[in-house]
Protein backbone atom coordinates (compact mmCIF):
# COMPACT_ATOMS: atom_id res chain seq x y z
CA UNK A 1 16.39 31.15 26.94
CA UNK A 2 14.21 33.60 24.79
CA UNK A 3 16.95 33.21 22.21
CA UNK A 4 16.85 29.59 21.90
CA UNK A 5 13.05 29.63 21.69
CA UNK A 6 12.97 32.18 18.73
CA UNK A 7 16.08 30.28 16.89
CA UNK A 8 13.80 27.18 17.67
CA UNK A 9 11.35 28.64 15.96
CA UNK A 10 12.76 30.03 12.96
CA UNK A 11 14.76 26.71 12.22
CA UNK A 12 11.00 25.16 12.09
CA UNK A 13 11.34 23.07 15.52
CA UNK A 14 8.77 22.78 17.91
CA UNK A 15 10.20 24.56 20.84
CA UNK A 16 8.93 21.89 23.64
CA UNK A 17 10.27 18.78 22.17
CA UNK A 18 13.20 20.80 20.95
CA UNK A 19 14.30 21.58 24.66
CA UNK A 20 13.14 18.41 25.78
CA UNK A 21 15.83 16.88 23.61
CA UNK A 22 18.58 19.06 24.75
CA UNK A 23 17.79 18.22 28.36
CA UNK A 24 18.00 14.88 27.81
CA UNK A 25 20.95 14.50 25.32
CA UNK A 26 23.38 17.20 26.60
CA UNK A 27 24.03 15.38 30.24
CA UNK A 28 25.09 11.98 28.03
CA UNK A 29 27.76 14.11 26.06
CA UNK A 30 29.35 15.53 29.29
CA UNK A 31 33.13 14.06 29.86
CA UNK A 32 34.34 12.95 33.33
CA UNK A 33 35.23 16.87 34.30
CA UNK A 34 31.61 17.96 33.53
CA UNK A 35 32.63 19.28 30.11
CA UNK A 36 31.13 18.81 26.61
CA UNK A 37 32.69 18.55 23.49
CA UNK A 38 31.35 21.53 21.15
CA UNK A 39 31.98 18.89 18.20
CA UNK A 40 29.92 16.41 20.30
CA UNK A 41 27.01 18.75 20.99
CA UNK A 42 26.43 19.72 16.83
CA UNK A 43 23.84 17.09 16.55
CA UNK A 44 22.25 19.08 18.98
CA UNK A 45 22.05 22.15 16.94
CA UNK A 46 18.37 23.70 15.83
CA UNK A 47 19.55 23.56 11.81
CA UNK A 48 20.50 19.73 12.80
CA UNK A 49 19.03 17.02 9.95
CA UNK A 50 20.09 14.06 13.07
CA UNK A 51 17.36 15.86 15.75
CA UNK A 52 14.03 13.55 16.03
CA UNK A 53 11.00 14.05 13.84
CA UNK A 54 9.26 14.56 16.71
CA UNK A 55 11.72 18.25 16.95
CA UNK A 56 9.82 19.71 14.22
CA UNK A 57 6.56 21.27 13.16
CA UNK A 58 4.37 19.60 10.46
CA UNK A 59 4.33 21.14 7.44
CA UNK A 60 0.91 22.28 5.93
CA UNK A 61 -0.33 20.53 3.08
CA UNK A 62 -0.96 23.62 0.26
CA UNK A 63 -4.34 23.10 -0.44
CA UNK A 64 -5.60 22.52 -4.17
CA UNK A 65 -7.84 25.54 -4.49
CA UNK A 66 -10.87 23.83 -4.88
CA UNK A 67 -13.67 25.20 -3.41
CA UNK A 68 -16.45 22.96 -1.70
């Protein structure tokens, strides 16, 4: 599990609504023996473009350099 949260993390995800995905979209892509198709699951994938906005962090906005 430590692996998916650091691949989470270095793909830019937020790890909680990252897992929270894959607990709720894996069990949909199961076939009638329990199974899942790997071709299925690649929306799934951290490096996805397809996984909810919600998946990743917001970027920071570079600030301008003026001082106040």
């Amino acid at each position: 599990m430590i692996r998916e949260y650091e691949t989470a993390n270095l793909n830019i995800l937020r790890p909680y609504y990252y897992f929270k995905q894959l607990l709720t979209e894996l069990p949909k892509l199961r076939d009638d023996k329990g199974n899942i198709d790997p071709t299925k699951s690649e929306v799934l994938l951290p490096w996805s473009t397809k996984l909810p906005k919600e998946c990743g962090k917001p970027l920071r906005q570079k600030s301008s350099g003026v001082i106040l």
